[in-house]
Protein backbone atom coordinates (compact mmCIF):
# COMPACT_ATOMS: atom_id res chain seq x y z
CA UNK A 1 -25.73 182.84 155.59
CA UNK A 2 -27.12 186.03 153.67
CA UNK A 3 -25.53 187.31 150.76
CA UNK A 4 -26.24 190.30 148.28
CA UNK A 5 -23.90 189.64 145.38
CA UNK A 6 -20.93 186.63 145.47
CA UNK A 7 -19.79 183.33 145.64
CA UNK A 8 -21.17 180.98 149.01
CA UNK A 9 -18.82 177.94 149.10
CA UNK A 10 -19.21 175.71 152.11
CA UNK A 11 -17.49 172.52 153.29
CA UNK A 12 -18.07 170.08 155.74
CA UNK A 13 -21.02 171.99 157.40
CA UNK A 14 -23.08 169.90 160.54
CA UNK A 15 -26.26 170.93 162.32
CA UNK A 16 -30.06 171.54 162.98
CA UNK A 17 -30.08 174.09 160.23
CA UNK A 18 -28.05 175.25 157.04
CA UNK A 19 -30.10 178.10 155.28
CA UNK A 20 -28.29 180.44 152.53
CA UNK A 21 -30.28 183.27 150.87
CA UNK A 22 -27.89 185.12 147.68
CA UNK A 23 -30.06 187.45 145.50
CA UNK A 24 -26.91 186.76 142.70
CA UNK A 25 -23.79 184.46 142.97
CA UNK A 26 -23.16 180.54 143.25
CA UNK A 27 -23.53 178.13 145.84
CA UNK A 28 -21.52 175.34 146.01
CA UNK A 29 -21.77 173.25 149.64
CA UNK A 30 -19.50 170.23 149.97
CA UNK A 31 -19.64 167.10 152.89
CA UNK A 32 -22.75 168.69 153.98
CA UNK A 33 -24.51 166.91 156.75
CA UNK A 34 -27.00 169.48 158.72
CA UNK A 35 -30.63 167.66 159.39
CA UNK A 36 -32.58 170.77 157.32
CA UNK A 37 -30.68 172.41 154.28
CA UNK A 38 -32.80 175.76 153.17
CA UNK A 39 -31.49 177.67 149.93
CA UNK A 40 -32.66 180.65 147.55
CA UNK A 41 -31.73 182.73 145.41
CA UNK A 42 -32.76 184.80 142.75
CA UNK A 43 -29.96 184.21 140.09
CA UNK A 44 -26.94 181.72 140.37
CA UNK A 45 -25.95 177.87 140.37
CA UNK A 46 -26.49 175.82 143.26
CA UNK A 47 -24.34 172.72 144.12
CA UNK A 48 -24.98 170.81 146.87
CA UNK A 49 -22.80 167.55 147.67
CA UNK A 50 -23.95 165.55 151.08
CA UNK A 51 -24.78 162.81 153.33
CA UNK A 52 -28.68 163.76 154.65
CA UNK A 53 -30.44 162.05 157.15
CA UNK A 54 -33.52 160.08 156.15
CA UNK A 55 -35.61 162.11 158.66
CA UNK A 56 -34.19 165.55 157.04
CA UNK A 57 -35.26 168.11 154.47
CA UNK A 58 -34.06 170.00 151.73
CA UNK A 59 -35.53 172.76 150.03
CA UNK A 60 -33.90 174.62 147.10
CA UNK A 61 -35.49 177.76 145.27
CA UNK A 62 -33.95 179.83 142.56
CA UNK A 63 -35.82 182.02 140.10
CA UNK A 64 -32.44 181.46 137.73
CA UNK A 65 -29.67 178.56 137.70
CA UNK A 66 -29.22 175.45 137.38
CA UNK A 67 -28.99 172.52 140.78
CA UNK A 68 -26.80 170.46 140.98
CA UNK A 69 -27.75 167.64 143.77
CA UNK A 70 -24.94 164.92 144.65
CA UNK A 71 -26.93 162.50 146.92
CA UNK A 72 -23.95 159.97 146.82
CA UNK A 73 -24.69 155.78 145.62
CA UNK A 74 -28.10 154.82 147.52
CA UNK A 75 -29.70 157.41 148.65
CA UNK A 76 -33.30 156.92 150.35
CA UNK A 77 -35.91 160.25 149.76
CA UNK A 78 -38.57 161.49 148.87
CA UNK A 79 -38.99 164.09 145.61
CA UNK A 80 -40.53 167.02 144.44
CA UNK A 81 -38.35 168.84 141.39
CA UNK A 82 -40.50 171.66 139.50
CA UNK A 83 -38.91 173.63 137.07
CA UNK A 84 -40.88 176.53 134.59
CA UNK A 85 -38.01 176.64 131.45
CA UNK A 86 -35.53 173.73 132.30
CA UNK A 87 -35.53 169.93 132.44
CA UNK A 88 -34.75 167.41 135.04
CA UNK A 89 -32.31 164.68 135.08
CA UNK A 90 -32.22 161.57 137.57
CA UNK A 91 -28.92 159.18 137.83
CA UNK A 92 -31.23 157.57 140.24
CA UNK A 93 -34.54 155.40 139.23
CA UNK A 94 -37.49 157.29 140.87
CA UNK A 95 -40.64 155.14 141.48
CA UNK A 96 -43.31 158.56 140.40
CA UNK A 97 -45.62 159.57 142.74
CA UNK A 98 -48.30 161.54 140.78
CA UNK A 99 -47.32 164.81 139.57
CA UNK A 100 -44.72 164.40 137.18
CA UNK A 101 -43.99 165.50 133.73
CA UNK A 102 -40.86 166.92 131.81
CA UNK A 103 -40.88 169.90 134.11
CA UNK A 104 -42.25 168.34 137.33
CA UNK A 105 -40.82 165.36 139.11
CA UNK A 106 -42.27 163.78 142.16
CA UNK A 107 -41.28 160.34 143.08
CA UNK A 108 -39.31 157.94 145.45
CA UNK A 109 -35.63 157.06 146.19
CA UNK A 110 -34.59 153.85 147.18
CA UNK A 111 -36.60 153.45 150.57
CA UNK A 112 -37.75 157.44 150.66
CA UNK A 113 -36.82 158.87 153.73
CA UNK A 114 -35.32 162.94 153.28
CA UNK A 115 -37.50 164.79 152.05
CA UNK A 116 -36.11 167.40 149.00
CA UNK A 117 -37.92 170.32 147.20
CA UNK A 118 -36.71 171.82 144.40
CA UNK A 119 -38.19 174.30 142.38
CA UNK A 120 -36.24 176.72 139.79
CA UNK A 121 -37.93 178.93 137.34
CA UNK A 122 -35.39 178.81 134.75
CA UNK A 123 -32.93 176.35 135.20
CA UNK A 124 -31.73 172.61 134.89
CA UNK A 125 -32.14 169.70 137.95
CA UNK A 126 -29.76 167.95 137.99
CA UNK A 127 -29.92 164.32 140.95
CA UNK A 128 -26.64 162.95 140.95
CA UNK A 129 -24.22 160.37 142.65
């Protein structure tokens, strides 16, 4: 999914491969379960709700916004959160892995298993249930 300027809402999407590129607007993707999840974008709020496979990926860049990452109640993964002017919040305990800081988190889920990268210039990152 490309889009210029607008709104990207999503629900129950399966697959190989999700990938969304917005220059400006919001992303909010419900029930997703795709094995690789791929978004930019230069300004907006991303959302992303799912169940992801321990041998997926997700990788999330924005230059502006805030994430939003619902991983559900025990998720197993693997972290990498970076983030320039914004801070990072966990409802999950991460066992760090080297690297982090206020403004860089990298650590372990539960078990580990899906590996997510998330890096926003200006913005908040936010791992939730």
């Amino acid at each position: 999914v490309k889009v210029v300027s607008g709104e990207i809402f999503g629900n129950q999407i399966s697959g190989a491969l999700l990938e969304v590129k917005s220059v400006s607007g919001d992303v909010n993707l419900r029930n997703i379960t795709s094995k690789r999840v791929r978004i930019s974008s230069m300004s907006g709020e991303v959302d992303l709700q799912g169940a992801f496979p321990r041998d997926g990926s997700i990788a999330i860049n924005l230059q502006s916004g805030d994430v939003s990452l619902r991983l559900g109640s025990t998720p197993d993964c693997d972290v990498s959160i970076g983030t320039f002017s914004g801070s990072i919040h966990s409802a999950f305990a991460v066992t760090r892995l080297g690297g982090s800081g206020p403004s860089r988190l990298s650590g372990r889920i539960g078990k580990g298993g899906t590996d997510i990268a998330i890096n926003s210039f200006s913005g908040d990152v936010r791992l939730q249930k």
